[in-house]
Every structure is written in C-alpha cells, then in structure tokens.
C-alpha atoms as a PDB file:
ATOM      1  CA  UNK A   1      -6.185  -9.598   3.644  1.00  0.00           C
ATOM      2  CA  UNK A   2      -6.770 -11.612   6.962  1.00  0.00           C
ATOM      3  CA  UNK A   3     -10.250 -12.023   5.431  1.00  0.00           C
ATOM      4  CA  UNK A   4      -8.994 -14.163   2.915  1.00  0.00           C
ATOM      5  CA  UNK A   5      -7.004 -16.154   5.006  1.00  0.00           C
ATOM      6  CA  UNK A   6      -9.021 -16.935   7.699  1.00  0.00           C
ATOM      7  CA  UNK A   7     -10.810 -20.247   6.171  1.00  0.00           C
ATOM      8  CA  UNK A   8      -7.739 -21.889   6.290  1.00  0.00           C
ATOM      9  CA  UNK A   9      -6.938 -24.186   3.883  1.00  0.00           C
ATOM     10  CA  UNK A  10      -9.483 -27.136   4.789  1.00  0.00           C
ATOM     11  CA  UNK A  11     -11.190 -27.069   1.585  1.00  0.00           C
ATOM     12  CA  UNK A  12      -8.120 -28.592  -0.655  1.00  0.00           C
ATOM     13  CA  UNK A  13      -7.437 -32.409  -0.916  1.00  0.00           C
ATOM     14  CA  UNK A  14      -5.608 -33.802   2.210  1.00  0.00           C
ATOM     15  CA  UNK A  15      -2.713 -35.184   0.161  1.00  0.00           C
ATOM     16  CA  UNK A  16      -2.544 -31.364  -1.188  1.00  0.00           C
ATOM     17  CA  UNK A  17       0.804 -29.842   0.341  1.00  0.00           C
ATOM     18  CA  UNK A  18       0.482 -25.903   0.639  1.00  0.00           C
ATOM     19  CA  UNK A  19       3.667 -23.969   2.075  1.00  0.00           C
ATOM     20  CA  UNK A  20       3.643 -19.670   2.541  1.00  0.00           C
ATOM     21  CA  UNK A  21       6.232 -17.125   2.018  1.00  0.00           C
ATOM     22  CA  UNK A  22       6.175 -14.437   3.821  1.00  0.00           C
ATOM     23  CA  UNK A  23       8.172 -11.058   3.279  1.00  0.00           C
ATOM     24  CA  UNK A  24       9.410  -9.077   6.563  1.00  0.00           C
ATOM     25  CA  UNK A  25      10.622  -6.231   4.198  1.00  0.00           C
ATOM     26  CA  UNK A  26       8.518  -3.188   5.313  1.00  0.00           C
ATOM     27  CA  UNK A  27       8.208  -1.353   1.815  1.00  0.00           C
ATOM     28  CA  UNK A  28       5.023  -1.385   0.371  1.00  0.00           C
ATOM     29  CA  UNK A  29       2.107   0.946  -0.066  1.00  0.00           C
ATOM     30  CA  UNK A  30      -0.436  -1.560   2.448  1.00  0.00           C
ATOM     31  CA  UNK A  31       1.469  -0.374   5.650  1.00  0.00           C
ATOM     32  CA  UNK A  32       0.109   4.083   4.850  1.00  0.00           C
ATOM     33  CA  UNK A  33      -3.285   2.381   4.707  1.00  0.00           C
ATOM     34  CA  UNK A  34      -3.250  -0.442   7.294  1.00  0.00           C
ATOM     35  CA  UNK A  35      -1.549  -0.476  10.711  1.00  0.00           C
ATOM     36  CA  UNK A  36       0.506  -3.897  10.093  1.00  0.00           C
ATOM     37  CA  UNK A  37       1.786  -5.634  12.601  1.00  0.00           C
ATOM     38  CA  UNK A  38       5.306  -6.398  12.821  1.00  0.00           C
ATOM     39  CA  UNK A  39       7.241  -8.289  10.995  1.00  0.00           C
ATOM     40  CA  UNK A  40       5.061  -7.137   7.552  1.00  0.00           C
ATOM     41  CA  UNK A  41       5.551  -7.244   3.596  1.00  0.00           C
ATOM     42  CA  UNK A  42       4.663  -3.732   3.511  1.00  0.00           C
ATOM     43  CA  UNK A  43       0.995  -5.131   2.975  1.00  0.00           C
ATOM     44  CA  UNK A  44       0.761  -8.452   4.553  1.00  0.00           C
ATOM     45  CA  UNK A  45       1.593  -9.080   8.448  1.00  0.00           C
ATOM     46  CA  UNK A  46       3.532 -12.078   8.360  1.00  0.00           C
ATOM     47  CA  UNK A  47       0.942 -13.405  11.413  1.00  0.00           C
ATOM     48  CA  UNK A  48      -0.918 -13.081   8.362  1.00  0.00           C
ATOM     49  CA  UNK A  49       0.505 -15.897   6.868  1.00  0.00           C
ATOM     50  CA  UNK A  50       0.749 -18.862   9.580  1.00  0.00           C
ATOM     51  CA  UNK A  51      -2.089 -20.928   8.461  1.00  0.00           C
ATOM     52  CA  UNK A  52      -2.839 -24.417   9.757  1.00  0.00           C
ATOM     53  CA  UNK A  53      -2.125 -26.968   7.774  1.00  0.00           C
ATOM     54  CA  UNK A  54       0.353 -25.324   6.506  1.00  0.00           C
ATOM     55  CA  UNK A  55       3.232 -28.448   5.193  1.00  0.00           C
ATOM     56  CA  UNK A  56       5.860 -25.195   5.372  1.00  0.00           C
ATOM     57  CA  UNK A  57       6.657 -21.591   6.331  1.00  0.00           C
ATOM     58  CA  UNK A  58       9.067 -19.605   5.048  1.00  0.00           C
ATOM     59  CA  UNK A  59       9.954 -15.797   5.762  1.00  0.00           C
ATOM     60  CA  UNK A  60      12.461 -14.289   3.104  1.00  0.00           C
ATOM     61  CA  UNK A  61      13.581 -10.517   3.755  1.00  0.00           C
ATOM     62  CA  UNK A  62      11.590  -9.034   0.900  1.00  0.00           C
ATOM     63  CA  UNK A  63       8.844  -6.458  -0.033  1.00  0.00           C
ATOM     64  CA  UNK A  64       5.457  -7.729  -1.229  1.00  0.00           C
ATOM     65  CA  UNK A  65       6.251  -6.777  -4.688  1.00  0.00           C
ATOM     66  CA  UNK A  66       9.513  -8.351  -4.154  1.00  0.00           C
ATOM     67  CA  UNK A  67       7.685 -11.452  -3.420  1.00  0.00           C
ATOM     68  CA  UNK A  68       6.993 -12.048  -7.328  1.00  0.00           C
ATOM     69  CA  UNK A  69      10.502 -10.626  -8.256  1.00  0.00           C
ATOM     70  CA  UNK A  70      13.265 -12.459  -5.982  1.00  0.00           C
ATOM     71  CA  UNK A  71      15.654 -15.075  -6.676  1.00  0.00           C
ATOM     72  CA  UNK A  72      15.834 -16.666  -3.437  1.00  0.00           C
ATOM     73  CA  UNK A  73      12.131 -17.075  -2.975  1.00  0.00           C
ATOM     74  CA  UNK A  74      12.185 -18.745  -6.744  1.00  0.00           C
ATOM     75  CA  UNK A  75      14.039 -20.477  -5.596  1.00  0.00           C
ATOM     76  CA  UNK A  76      12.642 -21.903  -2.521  1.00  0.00           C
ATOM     77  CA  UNK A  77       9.302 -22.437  -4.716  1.00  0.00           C
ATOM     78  CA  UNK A  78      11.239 -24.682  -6.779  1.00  0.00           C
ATOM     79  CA  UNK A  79      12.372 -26.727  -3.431  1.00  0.00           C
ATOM     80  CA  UNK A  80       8.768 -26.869  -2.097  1.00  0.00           C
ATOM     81  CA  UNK A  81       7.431 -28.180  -5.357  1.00  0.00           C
ATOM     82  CA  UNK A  82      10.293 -30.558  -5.529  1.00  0.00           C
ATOM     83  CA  UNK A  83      10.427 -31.682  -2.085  1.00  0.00           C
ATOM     84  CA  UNK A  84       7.388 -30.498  -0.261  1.00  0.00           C
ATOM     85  CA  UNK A  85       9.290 -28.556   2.228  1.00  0.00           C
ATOM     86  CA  UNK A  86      11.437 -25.003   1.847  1.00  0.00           C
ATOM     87  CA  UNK A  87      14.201 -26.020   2.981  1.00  0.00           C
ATOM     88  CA  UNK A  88      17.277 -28.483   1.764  1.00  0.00           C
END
C-alpha cells in the first residue's frame, strides 16, 4: 500500500485539508501476507500513514476493517470535517 502513498498529497488544492486514521489493532488478513511493521491495522503500517501535509493524524485502536465500522473514528471524521483537526 506504501505505493499508493508515496506521492504524497501535493496534487490537491493547497486550501484542501486532508487528516489520516490509522488503526494499531493487529487483526487483519494483510499482516499473513506482508511483514508489517509495528504499530499496523492488520494491513496498513501506521508509518504507512504519516504523510506530509498531512493538517492531522490520528491513531484509533482498531482493525482495518474496523476502520469503516467504529464509532469513535465516526466520530473523529465528523470533528475533522467540522473543524479541520481530530481533536476537540
């Protein structure tokens, strides 16, 4: 996935805010294919997801899967749409 990543996120509008969440939940079928380096997702390396540029980072104790399915990173979404930032 590092692949992906690596361009950075130059290419959007300055004024563009982009935050990542990032799972340190181990589960996941990526980590019996992949040697990931610690903290992981279970598919993603949370290294993975420090990006320059970034306005925000965020690491939630979830799977990768859980990513999609938890509350608390909804919810921290909804604050980084709102505000820009993660956090209160």
């Amino acid at each position: 996935s590092s692949e992906l990543l690596d361009p950075g996120i130059e290419c959007l509008p300055a004024q563009r805010e982009v935050g990542a969440i990032a799972g340190t939940a181990s589960f996941g079928l990526g980590r019996l294919f992949a040697r990931l380096e610690p903290p992981h997702d279970g598919t993603v390396s949370v290294a993975e997801t420090r990006i320059d540029g970034l306005a925000d980072h965020l690491e939630l104790p979830v799977s990768h899967t859980g990513l999609v399915l938890s509350r608390p990173v909804a919810d921290a979404v909804a604050r980084f749409l709102h505000q820009g930032r993660f956090g209160d």
